[in-house]
PDB file of N, CA and C in Angstrom:
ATOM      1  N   UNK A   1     111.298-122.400 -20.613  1.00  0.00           N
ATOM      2  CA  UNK A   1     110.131-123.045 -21.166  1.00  0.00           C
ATOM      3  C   UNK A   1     109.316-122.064 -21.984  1.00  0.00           C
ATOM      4  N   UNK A   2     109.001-120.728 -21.524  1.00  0.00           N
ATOM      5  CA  UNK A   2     108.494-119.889 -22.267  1.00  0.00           C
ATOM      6  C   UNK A   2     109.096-119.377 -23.371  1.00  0.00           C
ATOM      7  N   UNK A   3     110.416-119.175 -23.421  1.00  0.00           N
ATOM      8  CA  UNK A   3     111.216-118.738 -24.655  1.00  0.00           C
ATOM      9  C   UNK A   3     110.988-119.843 -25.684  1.00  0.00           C
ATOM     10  N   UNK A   4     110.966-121.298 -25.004  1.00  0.00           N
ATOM     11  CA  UNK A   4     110.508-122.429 -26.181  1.00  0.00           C
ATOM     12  C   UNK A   4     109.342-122.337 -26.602  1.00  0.00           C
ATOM     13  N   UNK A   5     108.485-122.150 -26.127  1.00  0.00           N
ATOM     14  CA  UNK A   5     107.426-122.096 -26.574  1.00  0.00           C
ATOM     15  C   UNK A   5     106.796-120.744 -27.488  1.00  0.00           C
ATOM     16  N   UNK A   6     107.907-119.724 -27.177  1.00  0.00           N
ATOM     17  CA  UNK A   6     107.767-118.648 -27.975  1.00  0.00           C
ATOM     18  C   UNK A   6     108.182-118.531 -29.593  1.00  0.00           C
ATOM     19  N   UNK A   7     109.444-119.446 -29.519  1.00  0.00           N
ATOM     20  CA  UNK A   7     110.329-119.649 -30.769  1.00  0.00           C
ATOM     21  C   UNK A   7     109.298-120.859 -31.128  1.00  0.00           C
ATOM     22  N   UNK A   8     108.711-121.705 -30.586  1.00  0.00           N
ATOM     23  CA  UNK A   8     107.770-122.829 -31.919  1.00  0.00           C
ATOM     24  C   UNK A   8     106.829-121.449 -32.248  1.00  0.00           C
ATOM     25  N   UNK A   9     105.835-120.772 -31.914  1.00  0.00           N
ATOM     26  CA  UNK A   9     105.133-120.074 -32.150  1.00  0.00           C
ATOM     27  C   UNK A   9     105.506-119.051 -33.545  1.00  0.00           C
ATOM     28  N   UNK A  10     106.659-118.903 -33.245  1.00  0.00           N
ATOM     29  CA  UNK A  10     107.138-118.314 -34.376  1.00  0.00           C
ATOM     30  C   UNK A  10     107.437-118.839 -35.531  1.00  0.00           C
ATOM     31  N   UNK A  11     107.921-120.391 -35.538  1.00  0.00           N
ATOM     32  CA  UNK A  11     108.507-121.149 -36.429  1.00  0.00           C
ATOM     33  C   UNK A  11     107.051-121.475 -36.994  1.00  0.00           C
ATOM     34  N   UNK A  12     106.041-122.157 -36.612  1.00  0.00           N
ATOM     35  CA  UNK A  12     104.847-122.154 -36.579  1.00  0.00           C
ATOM     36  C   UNK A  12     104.446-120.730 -37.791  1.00  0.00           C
ATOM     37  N   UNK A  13     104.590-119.480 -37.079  1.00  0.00           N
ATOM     38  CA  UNK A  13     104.119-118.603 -37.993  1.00  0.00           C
ATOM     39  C   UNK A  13     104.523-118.410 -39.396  1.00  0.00           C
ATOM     40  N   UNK A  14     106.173-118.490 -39.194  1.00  0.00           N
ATOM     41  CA  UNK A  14     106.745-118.237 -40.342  1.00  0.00           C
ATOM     42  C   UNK A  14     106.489-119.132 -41.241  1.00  0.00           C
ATOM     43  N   UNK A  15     106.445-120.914 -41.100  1.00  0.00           N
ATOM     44  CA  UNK A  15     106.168-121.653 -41.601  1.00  0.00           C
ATOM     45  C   UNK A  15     104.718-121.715 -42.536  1.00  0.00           C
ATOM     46  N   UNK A  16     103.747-120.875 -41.940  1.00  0.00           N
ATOM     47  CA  UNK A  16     102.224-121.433 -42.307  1.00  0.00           C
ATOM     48  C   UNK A  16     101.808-119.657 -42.539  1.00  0.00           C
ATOM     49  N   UNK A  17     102.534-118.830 -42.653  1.00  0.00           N
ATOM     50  CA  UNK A  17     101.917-117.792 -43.068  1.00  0.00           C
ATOM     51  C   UNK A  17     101.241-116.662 -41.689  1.00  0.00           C
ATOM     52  N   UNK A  18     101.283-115.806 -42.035  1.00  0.00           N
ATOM     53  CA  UNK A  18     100.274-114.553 -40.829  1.00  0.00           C
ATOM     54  C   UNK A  18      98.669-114.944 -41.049  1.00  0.00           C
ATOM     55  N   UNK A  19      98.430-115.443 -42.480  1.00  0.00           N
ATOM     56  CA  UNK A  19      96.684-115.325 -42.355  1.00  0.00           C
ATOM     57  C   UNK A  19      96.676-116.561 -41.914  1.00  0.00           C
ATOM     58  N   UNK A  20      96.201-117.713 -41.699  1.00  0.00           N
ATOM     59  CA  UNK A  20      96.507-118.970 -40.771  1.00  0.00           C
ATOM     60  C   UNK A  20      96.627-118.775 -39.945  1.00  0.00           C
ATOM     61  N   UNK A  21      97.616-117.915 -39.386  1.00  0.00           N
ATOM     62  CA  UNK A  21      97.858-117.330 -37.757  1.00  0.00           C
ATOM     63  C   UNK A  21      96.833-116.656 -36.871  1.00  0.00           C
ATOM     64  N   UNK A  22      96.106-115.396 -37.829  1.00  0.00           N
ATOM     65  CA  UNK A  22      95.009-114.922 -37.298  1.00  0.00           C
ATOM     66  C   UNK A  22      94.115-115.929 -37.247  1.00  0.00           C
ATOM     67  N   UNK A  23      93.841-116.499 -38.006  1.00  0.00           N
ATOM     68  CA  UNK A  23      92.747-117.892 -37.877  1.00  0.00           C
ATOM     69  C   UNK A  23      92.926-118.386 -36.880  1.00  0.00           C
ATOM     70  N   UNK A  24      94.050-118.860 -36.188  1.00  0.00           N
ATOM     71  CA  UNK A  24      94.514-120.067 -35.256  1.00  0.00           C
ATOM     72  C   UNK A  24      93.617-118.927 -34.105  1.00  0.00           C
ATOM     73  N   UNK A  25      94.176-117.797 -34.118  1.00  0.00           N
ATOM     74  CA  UNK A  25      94.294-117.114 -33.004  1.00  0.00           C
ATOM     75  C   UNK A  25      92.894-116.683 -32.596  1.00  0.00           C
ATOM     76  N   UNK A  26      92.318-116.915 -33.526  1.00  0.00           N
ATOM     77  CA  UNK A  26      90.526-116.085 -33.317  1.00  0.00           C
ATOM     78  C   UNK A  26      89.855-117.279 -33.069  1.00  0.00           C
ATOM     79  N   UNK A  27      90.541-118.723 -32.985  1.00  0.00           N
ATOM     80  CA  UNK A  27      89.743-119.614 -32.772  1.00  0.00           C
ATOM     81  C   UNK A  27      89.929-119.558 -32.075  1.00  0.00           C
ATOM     82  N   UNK A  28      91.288-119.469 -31.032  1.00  0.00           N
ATOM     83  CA  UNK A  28      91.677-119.606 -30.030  1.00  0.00           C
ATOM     84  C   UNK A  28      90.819-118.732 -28.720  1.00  0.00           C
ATOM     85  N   UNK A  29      90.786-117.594 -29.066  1.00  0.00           N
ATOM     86  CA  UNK A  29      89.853-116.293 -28.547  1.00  0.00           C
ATOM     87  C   UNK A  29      88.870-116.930 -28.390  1.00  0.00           C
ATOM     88  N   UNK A  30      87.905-118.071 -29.240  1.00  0.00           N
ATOM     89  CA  UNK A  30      86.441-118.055 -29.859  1.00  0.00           C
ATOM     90  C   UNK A  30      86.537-118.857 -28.885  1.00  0.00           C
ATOM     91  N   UNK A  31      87.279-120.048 -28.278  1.00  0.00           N
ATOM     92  CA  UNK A  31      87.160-121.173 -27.637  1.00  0.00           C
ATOM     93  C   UNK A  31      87.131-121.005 -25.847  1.00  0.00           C
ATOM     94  N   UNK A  32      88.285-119.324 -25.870  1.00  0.00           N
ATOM     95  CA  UNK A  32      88.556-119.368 -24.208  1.00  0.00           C
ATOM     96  C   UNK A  32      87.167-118.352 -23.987  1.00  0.00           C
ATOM     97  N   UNK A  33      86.471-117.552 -24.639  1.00  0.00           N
ATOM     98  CA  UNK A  33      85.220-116.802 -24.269  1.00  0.00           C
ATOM     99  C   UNK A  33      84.295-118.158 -24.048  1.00  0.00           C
ATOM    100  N   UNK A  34      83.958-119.360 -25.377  1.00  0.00           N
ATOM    101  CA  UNK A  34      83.195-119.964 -25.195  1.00  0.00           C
ATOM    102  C   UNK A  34      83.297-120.910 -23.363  1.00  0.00           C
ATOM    103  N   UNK A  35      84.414-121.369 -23.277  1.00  0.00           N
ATOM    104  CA  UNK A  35      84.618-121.899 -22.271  1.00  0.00           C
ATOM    105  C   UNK A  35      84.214-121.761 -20.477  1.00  0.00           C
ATOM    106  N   UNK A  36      84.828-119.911 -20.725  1.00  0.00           N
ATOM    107  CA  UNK A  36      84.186-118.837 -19.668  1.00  0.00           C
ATOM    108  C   UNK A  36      82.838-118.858 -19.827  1.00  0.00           C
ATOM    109  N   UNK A  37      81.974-118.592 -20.854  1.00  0.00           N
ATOM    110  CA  UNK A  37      80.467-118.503 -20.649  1.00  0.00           C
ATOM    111  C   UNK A  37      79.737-119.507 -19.919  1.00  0.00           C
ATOM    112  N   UNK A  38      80.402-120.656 -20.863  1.00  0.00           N
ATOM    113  CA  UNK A  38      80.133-122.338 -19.324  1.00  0.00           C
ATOM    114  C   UNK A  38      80.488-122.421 -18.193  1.00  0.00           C
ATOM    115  N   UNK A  39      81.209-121.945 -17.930  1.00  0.00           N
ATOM    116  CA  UNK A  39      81.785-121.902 -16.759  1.00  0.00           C
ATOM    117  C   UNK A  39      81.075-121.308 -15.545  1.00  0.00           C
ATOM    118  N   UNK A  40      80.425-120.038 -15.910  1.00  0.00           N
ATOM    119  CA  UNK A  40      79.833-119.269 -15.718  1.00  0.00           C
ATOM    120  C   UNK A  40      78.433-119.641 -15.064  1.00  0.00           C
ATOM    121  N   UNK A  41      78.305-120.315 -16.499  1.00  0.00           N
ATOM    122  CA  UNK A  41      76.709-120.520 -16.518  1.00  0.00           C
ATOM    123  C   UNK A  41      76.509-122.219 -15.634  1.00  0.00           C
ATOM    124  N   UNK A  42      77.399-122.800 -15.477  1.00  0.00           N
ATOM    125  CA  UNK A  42      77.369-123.744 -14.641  1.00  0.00           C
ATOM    126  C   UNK A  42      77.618-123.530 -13.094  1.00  0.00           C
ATOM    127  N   UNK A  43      78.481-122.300 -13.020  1.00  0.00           N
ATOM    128  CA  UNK A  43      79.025-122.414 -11.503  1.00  0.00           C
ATOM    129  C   UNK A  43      77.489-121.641 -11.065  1.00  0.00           C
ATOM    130  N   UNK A  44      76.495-120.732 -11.516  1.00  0.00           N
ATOM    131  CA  UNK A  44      75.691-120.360 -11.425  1.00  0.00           C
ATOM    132  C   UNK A  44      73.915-121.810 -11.145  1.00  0.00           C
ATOM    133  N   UNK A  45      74.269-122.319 -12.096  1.00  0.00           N
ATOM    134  CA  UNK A  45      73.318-123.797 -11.981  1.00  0.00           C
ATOM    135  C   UNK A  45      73.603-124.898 -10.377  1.00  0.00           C
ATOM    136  N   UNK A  46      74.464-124.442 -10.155  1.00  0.00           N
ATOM    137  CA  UNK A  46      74.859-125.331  -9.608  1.00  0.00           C
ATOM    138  C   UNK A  46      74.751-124.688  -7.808  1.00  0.00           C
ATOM    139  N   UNK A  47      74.175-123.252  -7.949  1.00  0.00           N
ATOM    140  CA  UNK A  47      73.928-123.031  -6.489  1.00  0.00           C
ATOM    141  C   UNK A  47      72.512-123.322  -6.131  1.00  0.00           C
ATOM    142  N   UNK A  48      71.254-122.982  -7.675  1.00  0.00           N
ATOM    143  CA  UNK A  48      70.132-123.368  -7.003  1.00  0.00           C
ATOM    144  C   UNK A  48      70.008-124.682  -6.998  1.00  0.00           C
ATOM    145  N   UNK A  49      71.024-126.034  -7.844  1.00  0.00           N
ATOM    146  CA  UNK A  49      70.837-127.162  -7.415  1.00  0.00           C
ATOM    147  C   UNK A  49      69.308-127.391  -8.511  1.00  0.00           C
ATOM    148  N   UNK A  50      68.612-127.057  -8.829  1.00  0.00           N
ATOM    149  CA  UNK A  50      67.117-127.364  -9.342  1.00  0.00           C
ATOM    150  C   UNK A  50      66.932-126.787 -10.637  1.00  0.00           C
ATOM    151  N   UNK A  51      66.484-127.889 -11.886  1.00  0.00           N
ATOM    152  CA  UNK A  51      66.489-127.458 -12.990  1.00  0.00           C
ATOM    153  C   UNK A  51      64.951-127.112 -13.618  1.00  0.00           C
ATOM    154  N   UNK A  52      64.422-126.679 -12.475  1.00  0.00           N
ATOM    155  CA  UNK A  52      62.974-125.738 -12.694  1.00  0.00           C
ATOM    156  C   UNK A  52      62.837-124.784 -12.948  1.00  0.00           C
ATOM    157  N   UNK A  53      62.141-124.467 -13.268  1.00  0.00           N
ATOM    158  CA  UNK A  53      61.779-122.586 -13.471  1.00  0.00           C
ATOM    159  C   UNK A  53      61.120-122.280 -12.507  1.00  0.00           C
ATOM    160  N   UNK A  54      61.977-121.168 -12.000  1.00  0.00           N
ATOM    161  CA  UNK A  54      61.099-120.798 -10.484  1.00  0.00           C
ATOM    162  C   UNK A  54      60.186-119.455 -11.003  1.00  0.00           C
ATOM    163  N   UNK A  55      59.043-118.753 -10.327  1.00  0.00           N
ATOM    164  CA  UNK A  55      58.612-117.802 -10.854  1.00  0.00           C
ATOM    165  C   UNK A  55      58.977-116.888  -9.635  1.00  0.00           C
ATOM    166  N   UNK A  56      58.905-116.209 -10.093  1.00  0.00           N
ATOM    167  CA  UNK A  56      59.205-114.780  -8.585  1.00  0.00           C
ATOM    168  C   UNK A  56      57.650-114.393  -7.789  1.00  0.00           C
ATOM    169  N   UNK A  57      57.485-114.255  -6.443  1.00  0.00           N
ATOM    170  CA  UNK A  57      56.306-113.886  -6.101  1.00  0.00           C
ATOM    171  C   UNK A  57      56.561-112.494  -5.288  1.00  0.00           C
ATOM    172  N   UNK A  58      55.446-111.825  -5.718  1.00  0.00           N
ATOM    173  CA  UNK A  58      55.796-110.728  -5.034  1.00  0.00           C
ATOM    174  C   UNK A  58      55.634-110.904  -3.386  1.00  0.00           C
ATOM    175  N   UNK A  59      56.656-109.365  -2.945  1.00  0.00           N
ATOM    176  CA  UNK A  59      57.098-109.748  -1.695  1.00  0.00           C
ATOM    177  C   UNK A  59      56.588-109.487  -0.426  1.00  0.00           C
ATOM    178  N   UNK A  60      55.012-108.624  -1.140  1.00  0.00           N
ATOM    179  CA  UNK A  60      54.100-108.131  -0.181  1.00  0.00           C
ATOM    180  C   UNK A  60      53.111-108.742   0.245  1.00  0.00           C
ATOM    181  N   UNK A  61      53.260-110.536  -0.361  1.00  0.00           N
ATOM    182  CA  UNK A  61      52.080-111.151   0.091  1.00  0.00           C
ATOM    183  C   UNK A  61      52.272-110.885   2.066  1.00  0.00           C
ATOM    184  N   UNK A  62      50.997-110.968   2.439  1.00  0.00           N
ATOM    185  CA  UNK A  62      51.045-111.132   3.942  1.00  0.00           C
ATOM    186  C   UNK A  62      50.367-112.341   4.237  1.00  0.00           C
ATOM    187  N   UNK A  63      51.414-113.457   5.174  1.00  0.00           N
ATOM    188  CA  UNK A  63      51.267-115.055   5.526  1.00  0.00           C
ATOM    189  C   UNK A  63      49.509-114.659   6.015  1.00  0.00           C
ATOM    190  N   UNK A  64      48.370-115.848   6.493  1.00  0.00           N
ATOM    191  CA  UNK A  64      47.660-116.220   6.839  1.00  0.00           C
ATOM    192  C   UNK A  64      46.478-114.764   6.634  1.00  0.00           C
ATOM    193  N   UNK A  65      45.614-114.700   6.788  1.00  0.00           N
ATOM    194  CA  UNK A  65      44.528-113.675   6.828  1.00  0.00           C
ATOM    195  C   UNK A  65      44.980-112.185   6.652  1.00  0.00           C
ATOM    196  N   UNK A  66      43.790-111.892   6.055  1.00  0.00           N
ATOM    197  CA  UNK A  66      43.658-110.084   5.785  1.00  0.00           C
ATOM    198  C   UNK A  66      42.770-109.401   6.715  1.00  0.00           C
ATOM    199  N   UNK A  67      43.145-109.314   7.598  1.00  0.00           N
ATOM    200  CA  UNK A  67      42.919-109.141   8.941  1.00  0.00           C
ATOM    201  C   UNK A  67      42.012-107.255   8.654  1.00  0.00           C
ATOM    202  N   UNK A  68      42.680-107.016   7.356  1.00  0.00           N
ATOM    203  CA  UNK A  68      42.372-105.302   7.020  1.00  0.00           C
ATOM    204  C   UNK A  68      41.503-105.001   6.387  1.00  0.00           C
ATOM    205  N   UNK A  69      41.025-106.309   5.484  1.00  0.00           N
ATOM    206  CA  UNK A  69      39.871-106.567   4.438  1.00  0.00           C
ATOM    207  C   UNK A  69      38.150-106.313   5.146  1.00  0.00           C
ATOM    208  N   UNK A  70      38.209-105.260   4.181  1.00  0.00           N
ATOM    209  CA  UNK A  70      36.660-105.219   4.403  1.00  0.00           C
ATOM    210  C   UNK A  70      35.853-106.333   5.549  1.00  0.00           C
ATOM    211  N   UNK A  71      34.526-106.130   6.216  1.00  0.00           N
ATOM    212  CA  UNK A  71      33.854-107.100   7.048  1.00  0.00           C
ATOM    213  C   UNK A  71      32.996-108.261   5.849  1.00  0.00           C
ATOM    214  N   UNK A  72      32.530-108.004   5.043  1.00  0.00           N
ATOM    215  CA  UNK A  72      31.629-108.898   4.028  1.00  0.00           C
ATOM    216  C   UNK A  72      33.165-109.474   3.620  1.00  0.00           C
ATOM    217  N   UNK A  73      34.082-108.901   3.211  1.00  0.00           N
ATOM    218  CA  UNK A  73      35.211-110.490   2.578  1.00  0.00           C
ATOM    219  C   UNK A  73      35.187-111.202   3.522  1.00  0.00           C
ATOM    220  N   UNK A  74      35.336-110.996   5.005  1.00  0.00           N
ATOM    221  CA  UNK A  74      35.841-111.357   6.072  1.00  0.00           C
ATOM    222  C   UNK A  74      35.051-112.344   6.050  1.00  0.00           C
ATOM    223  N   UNK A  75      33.631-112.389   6.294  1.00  0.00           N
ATOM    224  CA  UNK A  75      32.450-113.678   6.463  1.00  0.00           C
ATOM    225  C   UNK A  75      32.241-113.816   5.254  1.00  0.00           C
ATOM    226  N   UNK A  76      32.775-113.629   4.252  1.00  0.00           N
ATOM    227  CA  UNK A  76      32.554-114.717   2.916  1.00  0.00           C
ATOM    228  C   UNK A  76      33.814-115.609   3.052  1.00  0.00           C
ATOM    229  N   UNK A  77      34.745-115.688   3.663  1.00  0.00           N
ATOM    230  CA  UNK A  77      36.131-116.235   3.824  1.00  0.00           C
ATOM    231  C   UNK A  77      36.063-117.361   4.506  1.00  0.00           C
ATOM    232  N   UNK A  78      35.219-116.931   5.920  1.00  0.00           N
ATOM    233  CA  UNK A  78      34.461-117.587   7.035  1.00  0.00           C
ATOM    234  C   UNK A  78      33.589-118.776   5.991  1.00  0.00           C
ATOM    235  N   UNK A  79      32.507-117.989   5.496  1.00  0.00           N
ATOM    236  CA  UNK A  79      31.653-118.900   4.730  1.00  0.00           C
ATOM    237  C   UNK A  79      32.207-120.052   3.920  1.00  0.00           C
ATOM    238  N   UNK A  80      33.235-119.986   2.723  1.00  0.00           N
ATOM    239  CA  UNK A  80      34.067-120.394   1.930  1.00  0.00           C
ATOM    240  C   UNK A  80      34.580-121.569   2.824  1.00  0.00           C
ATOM    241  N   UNK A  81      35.011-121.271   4.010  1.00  0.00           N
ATOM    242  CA  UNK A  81      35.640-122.025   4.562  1.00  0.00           C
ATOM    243  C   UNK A  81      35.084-123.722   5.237  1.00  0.00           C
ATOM    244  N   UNK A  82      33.936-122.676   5.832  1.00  0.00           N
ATOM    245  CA  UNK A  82      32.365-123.817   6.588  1.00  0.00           C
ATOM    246  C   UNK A  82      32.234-124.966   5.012  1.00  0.00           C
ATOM    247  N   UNK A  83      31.275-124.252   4.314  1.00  0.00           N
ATOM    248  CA  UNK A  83      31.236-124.559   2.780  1.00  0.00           C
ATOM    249  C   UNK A  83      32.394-125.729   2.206  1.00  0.00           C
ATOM    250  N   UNK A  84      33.509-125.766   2.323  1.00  0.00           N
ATOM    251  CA  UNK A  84      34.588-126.577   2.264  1.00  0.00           C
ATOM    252  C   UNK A  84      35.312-127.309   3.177  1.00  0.00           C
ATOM    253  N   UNK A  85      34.668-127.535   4.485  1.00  0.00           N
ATOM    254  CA  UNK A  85      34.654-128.139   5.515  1.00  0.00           C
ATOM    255  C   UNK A  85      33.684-129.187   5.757  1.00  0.00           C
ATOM    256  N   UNK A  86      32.257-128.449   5.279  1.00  0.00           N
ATOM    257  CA  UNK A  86      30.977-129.527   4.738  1.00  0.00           C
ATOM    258  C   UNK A  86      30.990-130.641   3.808  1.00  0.00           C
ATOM    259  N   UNK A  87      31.991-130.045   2.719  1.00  0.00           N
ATOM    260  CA  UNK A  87      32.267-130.739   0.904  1.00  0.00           C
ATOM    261  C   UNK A  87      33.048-131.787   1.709  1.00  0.00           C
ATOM    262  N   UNK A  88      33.954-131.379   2.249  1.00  0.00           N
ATOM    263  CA  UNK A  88      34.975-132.418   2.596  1.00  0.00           C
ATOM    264  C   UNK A  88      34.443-133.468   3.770  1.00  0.00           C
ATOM    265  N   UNK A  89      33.197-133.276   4.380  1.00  0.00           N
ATOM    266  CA  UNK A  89      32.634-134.148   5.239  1.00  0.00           C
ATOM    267  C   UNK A  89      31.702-134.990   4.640  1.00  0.00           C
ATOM    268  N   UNK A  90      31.027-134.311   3.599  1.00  0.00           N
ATOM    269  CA  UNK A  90      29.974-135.580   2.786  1.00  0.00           C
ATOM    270  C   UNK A  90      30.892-136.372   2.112  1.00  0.00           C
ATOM    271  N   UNK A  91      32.210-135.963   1.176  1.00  0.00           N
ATOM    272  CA  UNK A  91      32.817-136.824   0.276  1.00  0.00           C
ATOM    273  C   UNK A  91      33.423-137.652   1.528  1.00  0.00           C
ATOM    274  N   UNK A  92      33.921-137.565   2.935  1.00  0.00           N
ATOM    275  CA  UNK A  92      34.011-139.039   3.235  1.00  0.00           C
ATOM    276  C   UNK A  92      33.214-139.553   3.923  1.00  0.00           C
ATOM    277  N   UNK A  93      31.938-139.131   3.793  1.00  0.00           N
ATOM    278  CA  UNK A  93      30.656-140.333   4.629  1.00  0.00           C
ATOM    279  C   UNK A  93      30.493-141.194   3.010  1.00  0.00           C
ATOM    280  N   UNK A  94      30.793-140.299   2.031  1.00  0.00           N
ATOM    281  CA  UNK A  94      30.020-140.943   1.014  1.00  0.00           C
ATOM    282  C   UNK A  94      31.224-142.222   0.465  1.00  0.00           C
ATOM    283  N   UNK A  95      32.736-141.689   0.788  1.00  0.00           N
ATOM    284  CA  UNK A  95      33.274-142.855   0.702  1.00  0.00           C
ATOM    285  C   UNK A  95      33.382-143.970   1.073  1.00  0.00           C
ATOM    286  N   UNK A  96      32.922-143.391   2.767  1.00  0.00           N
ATOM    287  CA  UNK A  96      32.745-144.665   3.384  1.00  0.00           C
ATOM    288  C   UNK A  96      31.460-146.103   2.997  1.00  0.00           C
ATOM    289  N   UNK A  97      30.257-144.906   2.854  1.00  0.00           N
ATOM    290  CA  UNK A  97      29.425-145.848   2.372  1.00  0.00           C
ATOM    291  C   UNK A  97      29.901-146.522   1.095  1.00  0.00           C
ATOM    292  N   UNK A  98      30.537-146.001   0.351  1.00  0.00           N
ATOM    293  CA  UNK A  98      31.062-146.653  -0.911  1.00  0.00           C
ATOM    294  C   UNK A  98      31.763-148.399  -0.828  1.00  0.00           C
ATOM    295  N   UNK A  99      33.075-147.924   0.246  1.00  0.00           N
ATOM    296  CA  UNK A  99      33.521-149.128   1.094  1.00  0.00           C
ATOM    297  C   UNK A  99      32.760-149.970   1.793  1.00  0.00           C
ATOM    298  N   UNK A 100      31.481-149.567   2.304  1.00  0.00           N
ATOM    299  CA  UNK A 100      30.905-150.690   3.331  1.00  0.00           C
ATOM    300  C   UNK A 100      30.057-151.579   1.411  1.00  0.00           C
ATOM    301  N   UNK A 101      29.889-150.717   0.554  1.00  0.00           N
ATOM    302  CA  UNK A 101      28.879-151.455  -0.768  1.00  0.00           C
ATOM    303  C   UNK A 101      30.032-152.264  -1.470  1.00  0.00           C
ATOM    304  N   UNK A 102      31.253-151.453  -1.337  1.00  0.00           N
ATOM    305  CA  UNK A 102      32.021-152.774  -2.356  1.00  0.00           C
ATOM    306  C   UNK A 102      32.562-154.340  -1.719  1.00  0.00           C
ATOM    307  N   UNK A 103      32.587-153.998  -0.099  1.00  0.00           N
ATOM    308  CA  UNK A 103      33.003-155.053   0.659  1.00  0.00           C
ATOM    309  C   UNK A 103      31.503-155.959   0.395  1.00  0.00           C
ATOM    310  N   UNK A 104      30.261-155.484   0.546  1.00  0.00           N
ATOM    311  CA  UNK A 104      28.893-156.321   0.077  1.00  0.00           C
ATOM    312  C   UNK A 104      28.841-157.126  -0.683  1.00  0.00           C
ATOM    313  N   UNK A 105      29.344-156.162  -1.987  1.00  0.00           N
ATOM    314  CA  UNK A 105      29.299-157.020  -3.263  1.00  0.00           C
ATOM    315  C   UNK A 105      30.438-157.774  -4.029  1.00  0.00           C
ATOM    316  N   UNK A 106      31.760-157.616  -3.011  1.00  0.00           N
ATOM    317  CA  UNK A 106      32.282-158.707  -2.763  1.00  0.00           C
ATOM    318  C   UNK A 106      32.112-160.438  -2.132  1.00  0.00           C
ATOM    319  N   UNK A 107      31.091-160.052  -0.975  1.00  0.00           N
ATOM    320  CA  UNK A 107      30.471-161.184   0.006  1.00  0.00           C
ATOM    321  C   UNK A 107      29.577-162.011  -1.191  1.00  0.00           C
ATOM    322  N   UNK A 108      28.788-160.937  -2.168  1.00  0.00           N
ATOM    323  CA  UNK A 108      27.840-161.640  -2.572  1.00  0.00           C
ATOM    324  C   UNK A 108      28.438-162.159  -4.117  1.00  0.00           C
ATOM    325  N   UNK A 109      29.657-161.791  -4.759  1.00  0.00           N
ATOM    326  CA  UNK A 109      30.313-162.187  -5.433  1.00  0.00           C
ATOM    327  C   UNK A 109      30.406-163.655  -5.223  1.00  0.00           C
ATOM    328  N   UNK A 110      31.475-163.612  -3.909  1.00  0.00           N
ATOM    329  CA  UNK A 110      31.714-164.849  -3.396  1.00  0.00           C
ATOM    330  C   UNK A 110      31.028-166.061  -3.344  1.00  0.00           C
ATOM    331  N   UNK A 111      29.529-165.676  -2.526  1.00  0.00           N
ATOM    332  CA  UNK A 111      28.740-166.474  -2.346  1.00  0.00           C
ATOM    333  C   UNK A 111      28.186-166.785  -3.957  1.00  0.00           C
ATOM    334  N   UNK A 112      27.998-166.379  -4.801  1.00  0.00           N
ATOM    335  CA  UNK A 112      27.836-166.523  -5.815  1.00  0.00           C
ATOM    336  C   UNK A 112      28.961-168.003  -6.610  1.00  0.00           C
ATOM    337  N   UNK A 113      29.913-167.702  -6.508  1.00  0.00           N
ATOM    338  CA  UNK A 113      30.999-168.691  -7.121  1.00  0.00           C
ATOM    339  C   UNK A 113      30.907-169.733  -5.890  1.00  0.00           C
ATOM    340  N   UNK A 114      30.316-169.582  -4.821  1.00  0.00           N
ATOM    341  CA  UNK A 114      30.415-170.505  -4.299  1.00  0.00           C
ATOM    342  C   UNK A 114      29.099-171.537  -4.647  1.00  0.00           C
ATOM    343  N   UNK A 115      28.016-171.048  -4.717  1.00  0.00           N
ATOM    344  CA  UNK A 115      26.881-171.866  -5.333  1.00  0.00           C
ATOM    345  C   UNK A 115      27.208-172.493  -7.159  1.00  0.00           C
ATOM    346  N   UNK A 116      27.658-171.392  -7.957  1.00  0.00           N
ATOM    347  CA  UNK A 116      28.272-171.985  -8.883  1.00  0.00           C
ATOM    348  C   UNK A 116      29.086-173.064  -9.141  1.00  0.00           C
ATOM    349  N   UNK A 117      29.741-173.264  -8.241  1.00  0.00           N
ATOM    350  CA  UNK A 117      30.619-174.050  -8.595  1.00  0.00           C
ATOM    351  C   UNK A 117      29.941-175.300  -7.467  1.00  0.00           C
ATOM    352  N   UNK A 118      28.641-175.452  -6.886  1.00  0.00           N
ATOM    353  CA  UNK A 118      28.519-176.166  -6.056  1.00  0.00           C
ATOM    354  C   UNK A 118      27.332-176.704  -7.148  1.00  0.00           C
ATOM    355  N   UNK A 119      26.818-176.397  -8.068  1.00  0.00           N
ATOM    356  CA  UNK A 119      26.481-177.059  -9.220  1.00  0.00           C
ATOM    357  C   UNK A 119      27.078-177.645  -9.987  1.00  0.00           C
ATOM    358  N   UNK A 120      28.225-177.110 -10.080  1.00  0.00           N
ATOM    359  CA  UNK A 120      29.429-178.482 -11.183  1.00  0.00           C
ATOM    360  C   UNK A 120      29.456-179.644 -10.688  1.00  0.00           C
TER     361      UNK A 120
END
């Protein structure tokens, strides 16, 4: 099979010339690099699974508190925290009151179309 395929190669050459040949052959080159680079670059895509851009973080963060930080960061951290514990307690009294005013002026919607239409 290889000797056949060696003798078309040749018949091939002799037939169509050596410059044609280099042509064939540099496409040929051009096609099995291009092929490998995909290959590559897919078997690689395909371990993180995710077509995001991840950013790198450095590796010295330390999880939960800075336990080493100065005493004033320490109770401004504290503070920050109270401070955003408060924010988050008025925004839901204030939602709630929001809900008890729209259920109101729903009732009085109602009652409204109900006298309206008790004039037609």
């Amino acid at each position: 099979m290889a000797g056949m395929d060696l003798s078309f190669a040749m018949i091939l050459f002799a037939l169509t010339g050596w410059n044609l040949a280099a042509v064939l052959v540099a496409m040929a080159l051009l096609i099995a690099i291009m092929m490998l680079r995909f290959y590559h670059h897919f078997s690689r895509s395909k371990k993180t699974d995710s077509y995001l851009v991840r950013t790198k973080r450095p590796d010295d963060r330390k999880p939960g508190h800075n336990y080493d930080a100065p005493p004033e960061v320490l109770r401004w951290e504290v503070h920050m925290q109270e401070t955003a514990r408060d924010l988050s307690a008025q925004l839901d009294s204030k939602m709630l009151a929001l809900q008890h005013l729209i259920k109101e002026a729903d009732c009085a919607a109602e009652r409204l179309d109900e006298k309206l239409r008790e004039q037609d």
